[in-house]
PDB file of N, CA and C in Angstrom:
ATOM      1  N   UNK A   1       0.140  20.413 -12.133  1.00  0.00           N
ATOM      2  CA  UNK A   1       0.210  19.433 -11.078  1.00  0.00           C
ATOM      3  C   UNK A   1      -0.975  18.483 -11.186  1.00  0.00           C
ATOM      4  N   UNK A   2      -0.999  16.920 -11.161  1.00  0.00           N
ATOM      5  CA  UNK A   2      -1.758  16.162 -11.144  1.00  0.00           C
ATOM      6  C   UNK A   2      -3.169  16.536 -10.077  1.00  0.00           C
ATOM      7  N   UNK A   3      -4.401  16.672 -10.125  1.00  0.00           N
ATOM      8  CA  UNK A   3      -4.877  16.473  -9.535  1.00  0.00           C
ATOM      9  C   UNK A   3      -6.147  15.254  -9.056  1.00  0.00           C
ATOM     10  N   UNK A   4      -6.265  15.236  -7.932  1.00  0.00           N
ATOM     11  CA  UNK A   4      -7.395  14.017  -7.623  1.00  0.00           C
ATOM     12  C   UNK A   4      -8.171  13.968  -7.692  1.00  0.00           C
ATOM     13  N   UNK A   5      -9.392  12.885  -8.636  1.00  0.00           N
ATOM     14  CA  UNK A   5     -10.881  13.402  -8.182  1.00  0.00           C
ATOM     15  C   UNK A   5     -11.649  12.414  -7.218  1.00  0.00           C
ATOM     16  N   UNK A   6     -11.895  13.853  -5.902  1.00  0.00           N
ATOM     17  CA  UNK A   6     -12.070  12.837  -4.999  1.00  0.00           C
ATOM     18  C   UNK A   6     -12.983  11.636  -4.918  1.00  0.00           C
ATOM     19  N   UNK A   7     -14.193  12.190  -6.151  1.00  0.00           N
ATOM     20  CA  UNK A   7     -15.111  11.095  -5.915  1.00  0.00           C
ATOM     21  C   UNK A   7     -15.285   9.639  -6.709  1.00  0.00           C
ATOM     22  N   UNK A   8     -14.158   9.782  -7.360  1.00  0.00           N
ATOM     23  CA  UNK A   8     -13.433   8.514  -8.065  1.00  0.00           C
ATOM     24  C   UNK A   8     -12.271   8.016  -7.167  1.00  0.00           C
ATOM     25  N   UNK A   9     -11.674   8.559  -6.254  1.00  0.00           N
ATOM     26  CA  UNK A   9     -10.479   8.088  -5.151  1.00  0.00           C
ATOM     27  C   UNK A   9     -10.915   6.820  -4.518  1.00  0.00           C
ATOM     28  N   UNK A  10     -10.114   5.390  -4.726  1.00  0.00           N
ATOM     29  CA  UNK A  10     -10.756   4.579  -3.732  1.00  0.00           C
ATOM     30  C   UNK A  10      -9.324   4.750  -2.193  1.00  0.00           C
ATOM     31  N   UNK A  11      -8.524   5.190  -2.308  1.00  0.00           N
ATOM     32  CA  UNK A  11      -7.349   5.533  -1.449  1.00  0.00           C
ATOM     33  C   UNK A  11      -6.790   4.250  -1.269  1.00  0.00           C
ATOM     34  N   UNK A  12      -6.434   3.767  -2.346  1.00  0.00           N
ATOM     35  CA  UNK A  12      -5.820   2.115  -2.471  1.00  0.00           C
ATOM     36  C   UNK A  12      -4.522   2.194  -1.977  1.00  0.00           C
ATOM     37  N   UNK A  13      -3.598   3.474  -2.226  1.00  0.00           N
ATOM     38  CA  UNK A  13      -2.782   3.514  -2.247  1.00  0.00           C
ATOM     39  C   UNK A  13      -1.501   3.276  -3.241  1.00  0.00           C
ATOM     40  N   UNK A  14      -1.989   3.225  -4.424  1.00  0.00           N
ATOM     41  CA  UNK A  14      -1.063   3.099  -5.448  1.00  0.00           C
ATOM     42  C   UNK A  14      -0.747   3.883  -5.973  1.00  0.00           C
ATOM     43  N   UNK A  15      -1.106   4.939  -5.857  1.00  0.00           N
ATOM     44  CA  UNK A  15      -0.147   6.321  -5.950  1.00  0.00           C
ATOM     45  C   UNK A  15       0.515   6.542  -5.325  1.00  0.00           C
ATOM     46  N   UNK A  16       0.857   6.982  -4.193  1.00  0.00           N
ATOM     47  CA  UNK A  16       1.147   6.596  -3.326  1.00  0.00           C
ATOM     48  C   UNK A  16       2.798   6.008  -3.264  1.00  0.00           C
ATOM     49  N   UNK A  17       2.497   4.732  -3.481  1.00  0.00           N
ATOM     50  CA  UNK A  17       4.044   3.792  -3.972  1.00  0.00           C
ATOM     51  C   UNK A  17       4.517   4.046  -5.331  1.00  0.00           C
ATOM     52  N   UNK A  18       3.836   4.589  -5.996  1.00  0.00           N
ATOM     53  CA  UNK A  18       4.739   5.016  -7.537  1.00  0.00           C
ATOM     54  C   UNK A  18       5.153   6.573  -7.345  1.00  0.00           C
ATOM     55  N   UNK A  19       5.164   7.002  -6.335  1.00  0.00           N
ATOM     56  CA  UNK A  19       5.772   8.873  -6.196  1.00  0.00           C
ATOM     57  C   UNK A  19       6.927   8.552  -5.968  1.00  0.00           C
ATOM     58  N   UNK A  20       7.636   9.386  -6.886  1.00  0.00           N
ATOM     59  CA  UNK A  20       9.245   8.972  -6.321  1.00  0.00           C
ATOM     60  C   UNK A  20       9.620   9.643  -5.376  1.00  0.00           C
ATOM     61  N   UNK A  21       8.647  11.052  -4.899  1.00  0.00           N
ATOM     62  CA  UNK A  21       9.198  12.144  -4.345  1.00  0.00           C
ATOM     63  C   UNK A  21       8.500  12.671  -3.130  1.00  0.00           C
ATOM     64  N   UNK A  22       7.539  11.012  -3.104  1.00  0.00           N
ATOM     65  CA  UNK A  22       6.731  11.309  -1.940  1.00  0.00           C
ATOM     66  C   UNK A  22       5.912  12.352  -1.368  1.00  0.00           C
ATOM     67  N   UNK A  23       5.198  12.867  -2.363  1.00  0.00           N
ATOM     68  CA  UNK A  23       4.200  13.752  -2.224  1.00  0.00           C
ATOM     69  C   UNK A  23       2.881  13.782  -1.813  1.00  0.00           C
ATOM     70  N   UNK A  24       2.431  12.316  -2.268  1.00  0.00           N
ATOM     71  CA  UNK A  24       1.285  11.721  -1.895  1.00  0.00           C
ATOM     72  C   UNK A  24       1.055  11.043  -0.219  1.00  0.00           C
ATOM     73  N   UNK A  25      -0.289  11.284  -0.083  1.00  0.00           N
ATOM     74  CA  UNK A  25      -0.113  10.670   1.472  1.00  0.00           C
ATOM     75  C   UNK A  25      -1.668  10.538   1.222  1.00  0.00           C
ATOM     76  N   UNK A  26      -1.603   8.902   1.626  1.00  0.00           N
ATOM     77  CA  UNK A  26      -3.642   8.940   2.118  1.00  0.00           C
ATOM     78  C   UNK A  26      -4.010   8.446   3.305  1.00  0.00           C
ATOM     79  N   UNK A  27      -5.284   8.952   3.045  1.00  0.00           N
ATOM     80  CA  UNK A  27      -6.218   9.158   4.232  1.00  0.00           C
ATOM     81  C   UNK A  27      -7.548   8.463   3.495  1.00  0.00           C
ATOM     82  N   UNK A  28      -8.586   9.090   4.116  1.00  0.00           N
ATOM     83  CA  UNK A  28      -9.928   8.840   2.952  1.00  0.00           C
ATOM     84  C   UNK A  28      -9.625   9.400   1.814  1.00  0.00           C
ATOM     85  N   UNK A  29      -8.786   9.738   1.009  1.00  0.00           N
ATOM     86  CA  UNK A  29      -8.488  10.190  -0.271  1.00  0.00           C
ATOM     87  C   UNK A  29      -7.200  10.162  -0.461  1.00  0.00           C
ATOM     88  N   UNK A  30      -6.747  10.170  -1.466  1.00  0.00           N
ATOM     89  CA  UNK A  30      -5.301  10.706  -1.797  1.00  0.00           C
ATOM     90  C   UNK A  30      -4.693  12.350  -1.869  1.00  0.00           C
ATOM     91  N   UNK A  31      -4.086  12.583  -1.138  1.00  0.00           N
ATOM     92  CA  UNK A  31      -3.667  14.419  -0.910  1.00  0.00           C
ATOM     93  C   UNK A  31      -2.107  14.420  -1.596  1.00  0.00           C
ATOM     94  N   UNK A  32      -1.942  15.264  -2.380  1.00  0.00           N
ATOM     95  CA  UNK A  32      -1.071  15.605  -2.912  1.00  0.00           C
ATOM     96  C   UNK A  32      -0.446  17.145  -2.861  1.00  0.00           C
ATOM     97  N   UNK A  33       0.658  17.050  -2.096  1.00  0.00           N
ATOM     98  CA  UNK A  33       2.034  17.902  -1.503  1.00  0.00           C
ATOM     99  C   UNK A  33       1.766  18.614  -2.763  1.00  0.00           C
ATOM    100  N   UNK A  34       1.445  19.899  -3.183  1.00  0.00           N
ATOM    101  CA  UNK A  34       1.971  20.823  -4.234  1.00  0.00           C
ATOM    102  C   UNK A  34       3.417  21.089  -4.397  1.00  0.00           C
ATOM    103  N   UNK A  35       4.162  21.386  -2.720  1.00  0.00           N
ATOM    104  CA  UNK A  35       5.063  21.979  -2.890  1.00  0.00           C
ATOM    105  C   UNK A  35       6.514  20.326  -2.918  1.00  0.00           C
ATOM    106  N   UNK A  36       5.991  19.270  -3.082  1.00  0.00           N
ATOM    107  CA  UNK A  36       6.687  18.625  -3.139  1.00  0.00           C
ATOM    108  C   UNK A  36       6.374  17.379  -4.279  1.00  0.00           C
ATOM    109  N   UNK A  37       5.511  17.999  -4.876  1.00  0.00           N
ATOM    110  CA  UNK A  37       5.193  17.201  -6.357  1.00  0.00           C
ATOM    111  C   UNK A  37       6.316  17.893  -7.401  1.00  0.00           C
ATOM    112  N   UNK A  38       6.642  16.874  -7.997  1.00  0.00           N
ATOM    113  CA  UNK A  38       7.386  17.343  -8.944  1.00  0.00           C
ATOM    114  C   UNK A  38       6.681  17.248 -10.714  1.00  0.00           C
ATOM    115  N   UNK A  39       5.626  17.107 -10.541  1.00  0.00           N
ATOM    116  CA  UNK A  39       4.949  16.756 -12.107  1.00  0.00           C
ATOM    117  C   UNK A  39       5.243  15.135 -12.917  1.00  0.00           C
ATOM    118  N   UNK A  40       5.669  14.718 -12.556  1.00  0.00           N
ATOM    119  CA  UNK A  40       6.307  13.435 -12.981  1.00  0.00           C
ATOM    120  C   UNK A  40       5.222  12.495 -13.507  1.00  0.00           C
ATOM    121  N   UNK A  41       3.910  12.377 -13.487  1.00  0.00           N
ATOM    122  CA  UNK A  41       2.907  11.742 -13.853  1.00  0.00           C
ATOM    123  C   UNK A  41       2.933  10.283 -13.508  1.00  0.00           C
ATOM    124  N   UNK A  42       3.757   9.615 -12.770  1.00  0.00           N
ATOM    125  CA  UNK A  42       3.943   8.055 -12.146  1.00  0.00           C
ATOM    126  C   UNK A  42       2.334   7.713 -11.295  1.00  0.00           C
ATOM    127  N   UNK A  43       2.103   9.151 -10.641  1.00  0.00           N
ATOM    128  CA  UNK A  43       0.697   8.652  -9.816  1.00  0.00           C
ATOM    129  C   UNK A  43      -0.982   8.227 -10.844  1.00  0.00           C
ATOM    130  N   UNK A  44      -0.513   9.507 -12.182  1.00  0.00           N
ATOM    131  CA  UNK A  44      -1.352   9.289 -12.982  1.00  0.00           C
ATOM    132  C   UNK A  44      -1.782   7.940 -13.296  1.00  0.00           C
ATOM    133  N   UNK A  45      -0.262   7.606 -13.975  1.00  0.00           N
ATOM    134  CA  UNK A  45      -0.205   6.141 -14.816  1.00  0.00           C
ATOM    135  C   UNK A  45      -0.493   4.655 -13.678  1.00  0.00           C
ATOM    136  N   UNK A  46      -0.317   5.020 -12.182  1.00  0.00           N
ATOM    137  CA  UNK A  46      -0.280   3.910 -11.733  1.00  0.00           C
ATOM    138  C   UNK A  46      -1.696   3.639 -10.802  1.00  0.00           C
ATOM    139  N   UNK A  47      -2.500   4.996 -10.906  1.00  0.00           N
ATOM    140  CA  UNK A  47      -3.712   4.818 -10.868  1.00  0.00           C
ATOM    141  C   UNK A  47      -5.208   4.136 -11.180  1.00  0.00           C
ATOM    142  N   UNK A  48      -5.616   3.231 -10.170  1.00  0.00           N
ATOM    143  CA  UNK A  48      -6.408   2.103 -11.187  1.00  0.00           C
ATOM    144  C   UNK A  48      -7.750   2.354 -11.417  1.00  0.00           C
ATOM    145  N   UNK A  49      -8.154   3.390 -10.541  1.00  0.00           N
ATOM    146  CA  UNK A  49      -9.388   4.095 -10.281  1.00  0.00           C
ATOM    147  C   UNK A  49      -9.669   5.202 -11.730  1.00  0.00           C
ATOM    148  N   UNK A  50      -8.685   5.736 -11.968  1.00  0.00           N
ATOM    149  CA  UNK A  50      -8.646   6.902 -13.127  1.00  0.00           C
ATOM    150  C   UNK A  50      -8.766   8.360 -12.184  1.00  0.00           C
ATOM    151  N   UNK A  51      -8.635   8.292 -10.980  1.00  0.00           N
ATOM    152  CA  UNK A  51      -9.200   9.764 -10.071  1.00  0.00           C
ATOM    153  C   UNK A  51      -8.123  10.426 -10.086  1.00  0.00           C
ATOM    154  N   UNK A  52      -6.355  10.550 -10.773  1.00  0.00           N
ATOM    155  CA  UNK A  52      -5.673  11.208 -10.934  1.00  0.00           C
ATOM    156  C   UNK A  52      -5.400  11.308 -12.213  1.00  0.00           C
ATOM    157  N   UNK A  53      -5.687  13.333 -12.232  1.00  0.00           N
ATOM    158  CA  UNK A  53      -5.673  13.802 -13.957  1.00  0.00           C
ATOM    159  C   UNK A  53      -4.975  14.319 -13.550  1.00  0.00           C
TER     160      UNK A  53
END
């Protein structure tokens, strides 16, 4: 499962809009649903910060 690093997170929100499955939700960071991530790597790639590996 992708995870975030928080201290690279600016919570832009562009992860966010590239989840197809809506797992992501932010706040001061980006939090990511385990049980509703599907692995798909869209948050990775659309990440501008680099804080999702």
């Amino acid at each position: 499962m992708p995870k975030v690093i928080e201290s690279e997170c600016v919570a832009c929100g562009a992860c966010s809009d590239a989840c197809p499955s809506g797992a992501i939700t932010i706040g001061d960071i980006a939090v990511i649903d385990a049980s509703v991530c599907t692995e798909c790597g869209a948050c990775i790639d659309e990440c501008p910060a680099g804080a999702i590996e």
